[in-house]
C-alpha atoms as a PDB file:
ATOM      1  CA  UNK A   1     -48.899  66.936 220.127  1.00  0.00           C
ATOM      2  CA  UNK A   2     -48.007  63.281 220.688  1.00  0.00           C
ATOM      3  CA  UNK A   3     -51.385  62.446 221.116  1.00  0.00           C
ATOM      4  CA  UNK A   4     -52.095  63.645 217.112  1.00  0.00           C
ATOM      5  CA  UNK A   5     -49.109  62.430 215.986  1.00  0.00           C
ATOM      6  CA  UNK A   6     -50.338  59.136 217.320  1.00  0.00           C
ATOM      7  CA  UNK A   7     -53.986  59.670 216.254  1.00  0.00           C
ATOM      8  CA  UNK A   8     -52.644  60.520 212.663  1.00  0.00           C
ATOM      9  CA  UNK A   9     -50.478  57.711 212.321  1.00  0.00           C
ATOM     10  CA  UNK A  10     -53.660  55.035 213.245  1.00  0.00           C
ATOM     11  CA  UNK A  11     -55.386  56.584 210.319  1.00  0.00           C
ATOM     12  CA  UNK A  12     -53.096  55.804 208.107  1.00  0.00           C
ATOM     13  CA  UNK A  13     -52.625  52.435 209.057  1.00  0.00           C
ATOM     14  CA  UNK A  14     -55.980  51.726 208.753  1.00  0.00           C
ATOM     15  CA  UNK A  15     -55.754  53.405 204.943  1.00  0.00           C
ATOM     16  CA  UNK A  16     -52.939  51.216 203.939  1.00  0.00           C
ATOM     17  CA  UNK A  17     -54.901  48.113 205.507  1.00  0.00           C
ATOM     18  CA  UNK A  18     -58.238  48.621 203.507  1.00  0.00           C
ATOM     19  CA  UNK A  19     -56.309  49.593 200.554  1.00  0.00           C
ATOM     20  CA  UNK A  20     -54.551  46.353 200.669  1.00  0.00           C
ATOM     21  CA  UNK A  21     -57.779  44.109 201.280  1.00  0.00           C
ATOM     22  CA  UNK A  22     -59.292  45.733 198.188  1.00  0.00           C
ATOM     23  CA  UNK A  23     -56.411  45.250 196.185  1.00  0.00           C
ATOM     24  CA  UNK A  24     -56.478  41.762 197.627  1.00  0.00           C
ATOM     25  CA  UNK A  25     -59.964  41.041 196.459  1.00  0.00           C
ATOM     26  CA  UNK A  26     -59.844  42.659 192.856  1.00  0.00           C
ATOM     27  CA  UNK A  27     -56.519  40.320 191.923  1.00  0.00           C
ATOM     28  CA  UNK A  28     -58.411  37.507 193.310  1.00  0.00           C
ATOM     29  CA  UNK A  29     -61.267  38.536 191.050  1.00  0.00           C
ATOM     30  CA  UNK A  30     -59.198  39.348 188.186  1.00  0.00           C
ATOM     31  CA  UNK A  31     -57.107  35.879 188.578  1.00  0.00           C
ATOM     32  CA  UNK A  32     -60.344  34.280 188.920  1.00  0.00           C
ATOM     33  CA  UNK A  33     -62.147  35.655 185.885  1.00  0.00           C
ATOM     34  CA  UNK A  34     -58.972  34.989 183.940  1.00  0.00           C
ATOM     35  CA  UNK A  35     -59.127  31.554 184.194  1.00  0.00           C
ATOM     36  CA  UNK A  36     -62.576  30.112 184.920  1.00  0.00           C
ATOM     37  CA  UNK A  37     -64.698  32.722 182.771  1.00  0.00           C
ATOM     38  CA  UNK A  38     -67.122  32.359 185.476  1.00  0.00           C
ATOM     39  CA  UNK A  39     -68.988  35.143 187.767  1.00  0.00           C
ATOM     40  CA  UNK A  40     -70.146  32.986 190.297  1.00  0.00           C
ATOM     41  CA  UNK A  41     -66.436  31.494 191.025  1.00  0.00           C
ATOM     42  CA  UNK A  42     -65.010  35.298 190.693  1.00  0.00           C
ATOM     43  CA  UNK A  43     -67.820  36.157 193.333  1.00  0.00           C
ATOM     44  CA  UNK A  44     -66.322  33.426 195.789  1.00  0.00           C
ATOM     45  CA  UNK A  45     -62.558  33.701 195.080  1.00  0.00           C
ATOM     46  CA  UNK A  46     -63.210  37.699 195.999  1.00  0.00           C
ATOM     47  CA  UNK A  47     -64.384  36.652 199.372  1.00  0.00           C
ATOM     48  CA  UNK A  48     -61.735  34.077 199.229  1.00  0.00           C
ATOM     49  CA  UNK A  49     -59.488  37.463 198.526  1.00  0.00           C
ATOM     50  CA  UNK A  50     -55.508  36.479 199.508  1.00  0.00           C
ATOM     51  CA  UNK A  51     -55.823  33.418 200.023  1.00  0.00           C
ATOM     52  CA  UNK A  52     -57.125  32.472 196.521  1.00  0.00           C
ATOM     53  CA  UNK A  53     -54.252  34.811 195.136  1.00  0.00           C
ATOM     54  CA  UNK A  54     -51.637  32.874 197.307  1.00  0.00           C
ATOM     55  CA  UNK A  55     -53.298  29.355 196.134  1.00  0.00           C
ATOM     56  CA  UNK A  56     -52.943  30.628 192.952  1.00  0.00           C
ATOM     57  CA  UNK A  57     -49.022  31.496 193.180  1.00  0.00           C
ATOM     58  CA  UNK A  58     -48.471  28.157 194.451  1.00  0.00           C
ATOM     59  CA  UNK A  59     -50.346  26.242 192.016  1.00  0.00           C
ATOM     60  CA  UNK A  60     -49.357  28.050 188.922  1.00  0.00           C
ATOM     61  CA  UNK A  61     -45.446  29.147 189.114  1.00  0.00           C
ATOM     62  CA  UNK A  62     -44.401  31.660 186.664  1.00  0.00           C
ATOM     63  CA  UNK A  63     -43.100  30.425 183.576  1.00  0.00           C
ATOM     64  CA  UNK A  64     -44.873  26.782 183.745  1.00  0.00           C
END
């Protein structure tokens, strides 16, 4: 019973971790398109994925 509890659990981390690197990479794509208008650079900053979004929050505070 451990054993599935532990088995079940590993699944679901990996669900949460793939859910959260495709959430990543359609804000980056979404931020992306929002500003530049361009596929190409919403193509790279998707790849680019948290970083860009982090880059983002640092270069454009809210409210400025």
């Amino acid at each position: 019973m451990y054993e599935s509890n532990r088995s079940l659990t590993a699944i679901r981390v990996t669900n949460v971790a793939k859910a959260g690197i495709s959430f990543g990479t359609a804000l980056a794509i979404t931020i992306s398109w929002s500003l530049n208008k361009s596929v190409l650079w919403a193509i790279v900053h998707g790849f680019l994925s948290w970083i860009y979004v982090i880059y983002y929050v640092l270069k454009y505070p809210a409210g400025t």
